[in-house]
N, C-alpha and C. Protein backbone atom coordinates (compact mmCIF):
# COMPACT_ATOMS: atom_id res chain seq x y z
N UNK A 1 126.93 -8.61 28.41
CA UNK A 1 127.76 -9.73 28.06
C UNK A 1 128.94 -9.21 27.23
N UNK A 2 130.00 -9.54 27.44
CA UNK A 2 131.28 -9.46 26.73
C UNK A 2 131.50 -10.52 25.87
N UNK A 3 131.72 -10.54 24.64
CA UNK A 3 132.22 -11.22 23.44
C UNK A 3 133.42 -11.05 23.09
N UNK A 4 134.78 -11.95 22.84
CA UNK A 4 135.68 -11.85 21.98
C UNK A 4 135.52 -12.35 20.41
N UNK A 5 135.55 -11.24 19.80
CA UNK A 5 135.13 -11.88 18.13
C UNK A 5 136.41 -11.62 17.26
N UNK A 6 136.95 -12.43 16.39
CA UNK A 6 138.54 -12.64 15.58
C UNK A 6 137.43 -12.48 14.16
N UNK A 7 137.91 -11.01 13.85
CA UNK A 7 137.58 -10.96 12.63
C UNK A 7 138.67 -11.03 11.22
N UNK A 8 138.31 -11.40 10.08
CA UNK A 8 139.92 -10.97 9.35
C UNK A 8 140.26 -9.45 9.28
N UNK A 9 141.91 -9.44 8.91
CA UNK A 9 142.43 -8.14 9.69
C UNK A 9 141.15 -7.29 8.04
N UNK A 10 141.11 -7.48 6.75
CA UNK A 10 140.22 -6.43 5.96
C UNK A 10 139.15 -5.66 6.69
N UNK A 11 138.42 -6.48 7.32
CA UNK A 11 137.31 -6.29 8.20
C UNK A 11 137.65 -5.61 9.18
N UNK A 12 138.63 -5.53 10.08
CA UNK A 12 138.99 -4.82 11.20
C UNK A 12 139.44 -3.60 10.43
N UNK A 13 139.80 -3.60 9.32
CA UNK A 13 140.24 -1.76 8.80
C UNK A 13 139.47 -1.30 8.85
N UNK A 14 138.42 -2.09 7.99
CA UNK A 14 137.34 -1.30 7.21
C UNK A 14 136.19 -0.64 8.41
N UNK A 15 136.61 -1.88 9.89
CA UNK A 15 135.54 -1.02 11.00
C UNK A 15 136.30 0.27 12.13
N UNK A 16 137.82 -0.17 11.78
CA UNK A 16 138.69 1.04 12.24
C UNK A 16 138.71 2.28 11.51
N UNK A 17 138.54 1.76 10.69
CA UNK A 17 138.66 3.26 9.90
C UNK A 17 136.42 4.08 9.49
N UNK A 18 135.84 3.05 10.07
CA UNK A 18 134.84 3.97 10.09
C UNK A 18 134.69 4.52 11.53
N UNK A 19 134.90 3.40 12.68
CA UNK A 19 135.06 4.24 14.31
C UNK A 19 136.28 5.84 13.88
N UNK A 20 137.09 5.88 13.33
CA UNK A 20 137.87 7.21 13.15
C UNK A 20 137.31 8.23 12.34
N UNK A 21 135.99 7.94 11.28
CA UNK A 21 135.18 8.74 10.88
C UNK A 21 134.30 9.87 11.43
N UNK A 22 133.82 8.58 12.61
CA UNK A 22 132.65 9.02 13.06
C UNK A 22 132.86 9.15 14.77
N UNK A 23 131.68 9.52 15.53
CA UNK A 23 132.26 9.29 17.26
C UNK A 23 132.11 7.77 17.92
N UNK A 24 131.95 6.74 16.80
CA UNK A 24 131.90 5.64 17.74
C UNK A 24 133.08 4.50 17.73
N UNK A 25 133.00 3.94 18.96
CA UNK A 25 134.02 2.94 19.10
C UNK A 25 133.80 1.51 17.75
N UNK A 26 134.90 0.71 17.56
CA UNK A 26 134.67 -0.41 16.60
C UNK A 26 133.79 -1.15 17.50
N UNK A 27 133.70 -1.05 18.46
CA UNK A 27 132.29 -2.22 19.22
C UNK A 27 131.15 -1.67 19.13
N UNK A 28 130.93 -0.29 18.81
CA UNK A 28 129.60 0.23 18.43
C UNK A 28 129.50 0.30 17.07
N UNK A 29 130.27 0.04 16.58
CA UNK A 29 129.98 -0.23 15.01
C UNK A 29 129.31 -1.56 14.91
N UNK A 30 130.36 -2.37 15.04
CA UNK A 30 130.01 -3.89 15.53
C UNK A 30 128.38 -4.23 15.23
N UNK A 31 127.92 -3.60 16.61
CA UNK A 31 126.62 -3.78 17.00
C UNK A 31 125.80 -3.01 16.66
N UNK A 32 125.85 -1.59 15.83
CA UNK A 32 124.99 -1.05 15.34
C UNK A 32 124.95 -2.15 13.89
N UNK A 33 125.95 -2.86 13.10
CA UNK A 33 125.41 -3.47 12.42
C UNK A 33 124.73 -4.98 12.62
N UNK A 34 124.98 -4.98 13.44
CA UNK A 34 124.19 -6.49 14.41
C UNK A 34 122.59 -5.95 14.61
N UNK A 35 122.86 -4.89 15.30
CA UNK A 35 121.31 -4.55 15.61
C UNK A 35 120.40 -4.05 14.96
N UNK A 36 121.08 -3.04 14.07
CA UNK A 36 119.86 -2.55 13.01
C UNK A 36 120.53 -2.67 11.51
N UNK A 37 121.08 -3.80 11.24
CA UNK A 37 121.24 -4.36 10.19
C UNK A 37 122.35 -3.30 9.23
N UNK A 38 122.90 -2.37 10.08
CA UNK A 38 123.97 -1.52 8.95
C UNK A 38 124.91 -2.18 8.65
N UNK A 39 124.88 -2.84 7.60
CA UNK A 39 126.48 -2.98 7.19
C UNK A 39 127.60 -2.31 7.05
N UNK A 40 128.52 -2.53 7.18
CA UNK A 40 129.77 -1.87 6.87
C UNK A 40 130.07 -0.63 5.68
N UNK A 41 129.69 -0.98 4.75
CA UNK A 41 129.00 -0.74 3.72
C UNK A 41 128.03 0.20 3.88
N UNK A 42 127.01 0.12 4.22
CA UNK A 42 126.36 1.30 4.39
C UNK A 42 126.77 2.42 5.23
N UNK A 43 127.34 1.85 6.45
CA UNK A 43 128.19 2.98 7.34
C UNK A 43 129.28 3.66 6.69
N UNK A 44 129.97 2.80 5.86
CA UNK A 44 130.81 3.56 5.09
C UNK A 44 130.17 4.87 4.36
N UNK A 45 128.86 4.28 2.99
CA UNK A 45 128.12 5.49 2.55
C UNK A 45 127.79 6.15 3.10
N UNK A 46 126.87 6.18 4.20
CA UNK A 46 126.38 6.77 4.89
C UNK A 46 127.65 8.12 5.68
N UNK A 47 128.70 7.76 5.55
CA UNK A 47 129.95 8.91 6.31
C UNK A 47 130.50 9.66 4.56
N UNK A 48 130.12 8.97 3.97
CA UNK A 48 130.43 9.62 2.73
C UNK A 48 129.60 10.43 2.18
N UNK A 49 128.56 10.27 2.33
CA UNK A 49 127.43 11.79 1.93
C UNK A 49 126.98 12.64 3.14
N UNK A 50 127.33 12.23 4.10
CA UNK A 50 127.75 13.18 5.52
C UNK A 50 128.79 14.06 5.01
N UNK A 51 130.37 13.19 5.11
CA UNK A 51 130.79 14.52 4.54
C UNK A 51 130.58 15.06 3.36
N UNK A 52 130.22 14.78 2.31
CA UNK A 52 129.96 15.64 1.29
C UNK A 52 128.91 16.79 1.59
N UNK A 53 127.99 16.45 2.61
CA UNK A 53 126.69 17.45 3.08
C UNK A 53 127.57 18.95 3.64
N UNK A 54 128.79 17.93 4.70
CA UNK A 54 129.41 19.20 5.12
C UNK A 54 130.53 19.74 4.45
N UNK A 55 130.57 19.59 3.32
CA UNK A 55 132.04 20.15 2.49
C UNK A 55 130.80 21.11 0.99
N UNK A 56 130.00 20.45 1.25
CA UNK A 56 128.64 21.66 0.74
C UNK A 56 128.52 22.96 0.80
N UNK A 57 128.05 22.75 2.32
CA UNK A 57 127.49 23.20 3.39
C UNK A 57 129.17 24.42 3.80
N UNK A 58 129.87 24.07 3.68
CA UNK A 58 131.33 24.47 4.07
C UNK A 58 131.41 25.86 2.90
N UNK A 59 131.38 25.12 1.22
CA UNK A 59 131.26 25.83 0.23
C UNK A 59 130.30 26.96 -0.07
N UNK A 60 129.30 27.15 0.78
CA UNK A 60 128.09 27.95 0.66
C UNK A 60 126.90 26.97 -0.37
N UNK A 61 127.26 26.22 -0.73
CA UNK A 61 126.44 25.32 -1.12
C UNK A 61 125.31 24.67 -0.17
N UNK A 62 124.28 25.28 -0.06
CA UNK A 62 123.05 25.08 0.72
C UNK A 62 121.97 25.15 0.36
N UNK A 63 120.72 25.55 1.05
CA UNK A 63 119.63 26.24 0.69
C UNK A 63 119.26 27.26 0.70
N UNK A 64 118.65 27.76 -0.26
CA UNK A 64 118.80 29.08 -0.49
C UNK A 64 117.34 30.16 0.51
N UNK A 65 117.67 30.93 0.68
CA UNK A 65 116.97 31.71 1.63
C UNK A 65 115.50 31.61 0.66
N UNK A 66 115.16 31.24 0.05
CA UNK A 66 113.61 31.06 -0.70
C UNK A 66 113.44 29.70 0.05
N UNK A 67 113.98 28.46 -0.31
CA UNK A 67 114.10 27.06 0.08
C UNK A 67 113.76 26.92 1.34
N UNK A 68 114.52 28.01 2.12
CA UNK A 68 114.26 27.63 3.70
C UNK A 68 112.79 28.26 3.84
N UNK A 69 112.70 29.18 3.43
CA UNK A 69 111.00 30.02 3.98
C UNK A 69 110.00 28.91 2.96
N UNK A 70 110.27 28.05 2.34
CA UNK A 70 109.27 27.49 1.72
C UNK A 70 108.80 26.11 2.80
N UNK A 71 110.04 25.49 3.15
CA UNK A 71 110.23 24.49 4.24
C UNK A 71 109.17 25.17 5.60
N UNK A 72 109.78 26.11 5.88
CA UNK A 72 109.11 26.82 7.23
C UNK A 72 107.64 27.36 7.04
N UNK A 73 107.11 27.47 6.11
CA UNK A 73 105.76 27.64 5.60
C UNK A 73 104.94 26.88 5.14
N UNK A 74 105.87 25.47 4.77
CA UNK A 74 104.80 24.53 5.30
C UNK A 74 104.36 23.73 6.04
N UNK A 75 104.93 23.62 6.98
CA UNK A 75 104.58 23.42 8.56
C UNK A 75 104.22 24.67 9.40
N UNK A 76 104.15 25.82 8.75
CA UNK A 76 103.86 26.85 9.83
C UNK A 76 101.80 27.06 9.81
N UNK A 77 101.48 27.07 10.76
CA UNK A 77 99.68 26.97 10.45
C UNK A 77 99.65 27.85 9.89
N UNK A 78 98.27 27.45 9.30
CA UNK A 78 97.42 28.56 8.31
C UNK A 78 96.50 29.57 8.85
């Protein structure tokens, strides 16, 4: 089904400018917050500690080669 929805233009930034964040269109924004309840708001946070993970992650700011073998050892059997 196709919907035309007139939102106010605040609302149309705020979902244009998270579709330019991320890879989805403003109609998958739309409906990812229709469907599993993300608000705008959270999609926003949610792209904001994304990038901070990768501007980390960029910095050498990670886990440290102890961190990772501790992760991998405890899921690895005994």
């Amino acid at each position: 089904m196709t919907m035309k929805l007139e939102i106010p233009a605040e609302l149309q930034s705020r979902v244009d400018a998270i579709a330019a964040r991320s890879s989805l269109s403003p109609s998958e924004i739309i409906a990812d917050a229709l469907q599993n309840g993300h608000s705008l708001e959270w999609q926003e946070r949610f792209l904001d500690k994304v990038a901070e993970g990768v501007a980390s992650a960029a910095r050498g700011e990670f886990a440290s080669p102890d961190d990772l073998a501790g992760v991998v050892n405890k899921y690895r059997p005994s």
